[in-house]
N, C-alpha and C. Protein backbone atom coordinates (compact mmCIF):
# COMPACT_ATOMS: atom_id res chain seq x y z
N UNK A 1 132.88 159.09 73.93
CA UNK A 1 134.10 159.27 74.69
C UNK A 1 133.87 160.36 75.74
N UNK A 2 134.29 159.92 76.89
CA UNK A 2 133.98 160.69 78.18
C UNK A 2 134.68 161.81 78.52
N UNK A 3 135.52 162.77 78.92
CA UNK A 3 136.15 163.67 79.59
C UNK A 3 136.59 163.16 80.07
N UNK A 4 138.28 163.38 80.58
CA UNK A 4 138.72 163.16 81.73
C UNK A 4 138.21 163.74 83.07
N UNK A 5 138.28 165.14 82.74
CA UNK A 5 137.61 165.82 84.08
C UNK A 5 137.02 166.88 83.51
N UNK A 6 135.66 166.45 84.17
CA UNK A 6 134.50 167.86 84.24
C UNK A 6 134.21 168.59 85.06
N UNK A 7 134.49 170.26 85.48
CA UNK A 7 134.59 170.59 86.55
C UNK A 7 133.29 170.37 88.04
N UNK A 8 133.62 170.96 88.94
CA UNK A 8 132.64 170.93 89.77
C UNK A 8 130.97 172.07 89.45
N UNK A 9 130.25 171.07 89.10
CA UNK A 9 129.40 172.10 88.73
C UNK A 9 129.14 172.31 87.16
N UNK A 10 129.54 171.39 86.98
CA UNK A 10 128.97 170.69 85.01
C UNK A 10 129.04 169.75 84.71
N UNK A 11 128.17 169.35 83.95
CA UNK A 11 128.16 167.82 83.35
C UNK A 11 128.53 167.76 82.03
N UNK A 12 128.63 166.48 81.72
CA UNK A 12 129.61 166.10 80.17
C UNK A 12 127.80 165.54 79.68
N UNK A 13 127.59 165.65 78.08
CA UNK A 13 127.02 165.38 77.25
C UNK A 13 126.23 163.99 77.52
N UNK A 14 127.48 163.14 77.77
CA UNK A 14 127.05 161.44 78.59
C UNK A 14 126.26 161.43 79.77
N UNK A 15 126.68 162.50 80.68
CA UNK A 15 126.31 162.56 82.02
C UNK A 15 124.55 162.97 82.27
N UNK A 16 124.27 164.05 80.90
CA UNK A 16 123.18 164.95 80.99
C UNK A 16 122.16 163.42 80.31
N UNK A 17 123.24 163.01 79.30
CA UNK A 17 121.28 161.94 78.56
C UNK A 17 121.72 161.00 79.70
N UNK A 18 122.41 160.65 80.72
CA UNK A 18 122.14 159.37 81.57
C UNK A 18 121.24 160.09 82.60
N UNK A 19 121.18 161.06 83.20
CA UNK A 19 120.51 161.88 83.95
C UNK A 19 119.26 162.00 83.44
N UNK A 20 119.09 162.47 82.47
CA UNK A 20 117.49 162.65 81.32
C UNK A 20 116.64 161.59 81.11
N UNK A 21 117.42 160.47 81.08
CA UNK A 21 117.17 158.96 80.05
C UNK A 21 117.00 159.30 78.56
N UNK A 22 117.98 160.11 77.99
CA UNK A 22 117.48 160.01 76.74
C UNK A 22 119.15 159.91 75.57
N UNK A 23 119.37 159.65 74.51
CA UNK A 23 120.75 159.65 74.41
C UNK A 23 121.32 160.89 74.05
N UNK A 24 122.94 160.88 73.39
CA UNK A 24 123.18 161.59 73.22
C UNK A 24 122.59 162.56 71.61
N UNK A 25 121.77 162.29 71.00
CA UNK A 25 121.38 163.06 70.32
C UNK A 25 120.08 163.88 70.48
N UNK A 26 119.34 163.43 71.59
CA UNK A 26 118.61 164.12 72.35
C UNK A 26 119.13 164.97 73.20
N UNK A 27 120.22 165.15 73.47
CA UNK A 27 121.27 166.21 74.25
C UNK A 27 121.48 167.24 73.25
N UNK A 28 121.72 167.28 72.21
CA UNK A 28 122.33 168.03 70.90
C UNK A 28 120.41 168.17 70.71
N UNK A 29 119.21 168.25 70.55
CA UNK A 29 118.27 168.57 70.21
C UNK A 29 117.72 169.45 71.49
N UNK A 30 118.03 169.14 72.54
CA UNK A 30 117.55 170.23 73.68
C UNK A 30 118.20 171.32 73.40
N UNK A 31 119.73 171.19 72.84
CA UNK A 31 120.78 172.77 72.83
C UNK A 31 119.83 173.16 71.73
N UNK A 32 119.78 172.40 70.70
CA UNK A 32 119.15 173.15 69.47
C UNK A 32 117.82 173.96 69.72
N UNK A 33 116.93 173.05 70.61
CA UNK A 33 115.77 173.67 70.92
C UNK A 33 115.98 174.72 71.53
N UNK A 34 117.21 175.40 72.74
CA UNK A 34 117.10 176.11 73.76
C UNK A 34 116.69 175.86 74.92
N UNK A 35 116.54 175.07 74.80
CA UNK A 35 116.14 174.00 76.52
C UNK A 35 117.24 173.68 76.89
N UNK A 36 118.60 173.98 77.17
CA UNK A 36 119.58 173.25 77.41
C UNK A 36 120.66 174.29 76.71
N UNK A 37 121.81 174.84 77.76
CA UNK A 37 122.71 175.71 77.06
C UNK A 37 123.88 175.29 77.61
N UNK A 38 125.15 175.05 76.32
CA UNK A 38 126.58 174.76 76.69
C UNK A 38 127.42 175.90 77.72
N UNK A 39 128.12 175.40 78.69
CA UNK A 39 128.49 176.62 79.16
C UNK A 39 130.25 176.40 79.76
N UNK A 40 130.92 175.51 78.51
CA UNK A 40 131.75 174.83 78.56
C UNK A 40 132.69 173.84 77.85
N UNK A 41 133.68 173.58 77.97
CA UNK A 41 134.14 172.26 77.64
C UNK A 41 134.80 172.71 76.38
N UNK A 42 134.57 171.84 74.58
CA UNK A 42 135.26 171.57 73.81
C UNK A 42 134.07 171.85 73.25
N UNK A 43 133.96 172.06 71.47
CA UNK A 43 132.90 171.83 71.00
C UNK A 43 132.16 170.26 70.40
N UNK A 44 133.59 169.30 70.90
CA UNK A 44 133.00 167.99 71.29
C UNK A 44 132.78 167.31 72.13
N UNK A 45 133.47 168.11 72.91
CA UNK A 45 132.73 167.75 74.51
C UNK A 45 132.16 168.76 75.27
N UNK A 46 131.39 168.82 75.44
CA UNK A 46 130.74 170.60 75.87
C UNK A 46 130.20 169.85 77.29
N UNK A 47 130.18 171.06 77.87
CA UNK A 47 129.62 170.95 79.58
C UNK A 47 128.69 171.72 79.23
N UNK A 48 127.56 171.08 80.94
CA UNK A 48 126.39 171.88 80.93
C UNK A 48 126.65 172.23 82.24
N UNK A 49 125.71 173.11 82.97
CA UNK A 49 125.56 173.17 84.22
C UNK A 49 124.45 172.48 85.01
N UNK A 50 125.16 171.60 85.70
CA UNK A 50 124.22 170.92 86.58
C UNK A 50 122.71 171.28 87.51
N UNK A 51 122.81 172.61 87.60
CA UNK A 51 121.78 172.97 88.13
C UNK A 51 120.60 173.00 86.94
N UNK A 52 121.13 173.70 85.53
CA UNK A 52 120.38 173.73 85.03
C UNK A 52 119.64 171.83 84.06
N UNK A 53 120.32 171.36 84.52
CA UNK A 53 119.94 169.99 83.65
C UNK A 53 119.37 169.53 85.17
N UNK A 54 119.22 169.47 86.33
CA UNK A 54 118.21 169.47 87.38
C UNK A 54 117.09 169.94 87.04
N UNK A 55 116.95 171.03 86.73
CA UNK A 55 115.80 171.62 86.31
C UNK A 55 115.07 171.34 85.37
N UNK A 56 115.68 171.40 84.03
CA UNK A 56 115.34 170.50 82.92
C UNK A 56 114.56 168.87 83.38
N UNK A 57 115.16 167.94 84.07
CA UNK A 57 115.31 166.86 84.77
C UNK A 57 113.55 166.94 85.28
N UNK A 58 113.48 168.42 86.55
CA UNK A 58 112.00 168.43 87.60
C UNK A 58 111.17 168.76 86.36
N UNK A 59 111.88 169.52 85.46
CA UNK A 59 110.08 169.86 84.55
C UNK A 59 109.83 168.93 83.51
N UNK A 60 110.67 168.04 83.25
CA UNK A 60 110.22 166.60 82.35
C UNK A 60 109.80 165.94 83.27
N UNK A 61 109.79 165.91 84.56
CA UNK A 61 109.01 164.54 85.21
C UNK A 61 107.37 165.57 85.65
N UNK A 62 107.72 166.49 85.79
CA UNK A 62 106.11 166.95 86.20
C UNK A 62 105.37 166.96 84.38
N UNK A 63 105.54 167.15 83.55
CA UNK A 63 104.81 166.51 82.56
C UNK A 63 104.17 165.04 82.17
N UNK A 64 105.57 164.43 82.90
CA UNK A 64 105.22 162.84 82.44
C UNK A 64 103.90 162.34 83.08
């Protein structure tokens, strides 16, 4: 279940594994790892910040 509205400048949980390609429990394993920090939302819907899931995003493709 999506958010109605996520502000300018964060993404919803859905938004980050469609961005990643990976699902949502690979979203909940990056926070766990520390690769990925909530900075928002609900604790069932948590926001990220978009810049930082960009980033996340450039340094998984320069590995691949």
């Amino acid at each position: 279940m999506e958010p109605l509205h996520v502000p300018p400048g964060r993404m919803s949980a859905h938004q980050v594994a469609q961005q990643l390609g990976i699902t949502l429990d690979g979203v909940r394993q990056l926070v766990r790892r520390g690769h990925l920090h909530r900075v928002g939302g609900t604790p069932r819907q948590p926001w990220y910040d978009t810049e930082e899931v960009i980033a996340l995003h450039q340094t998984r493709q320069r590995r691949a």
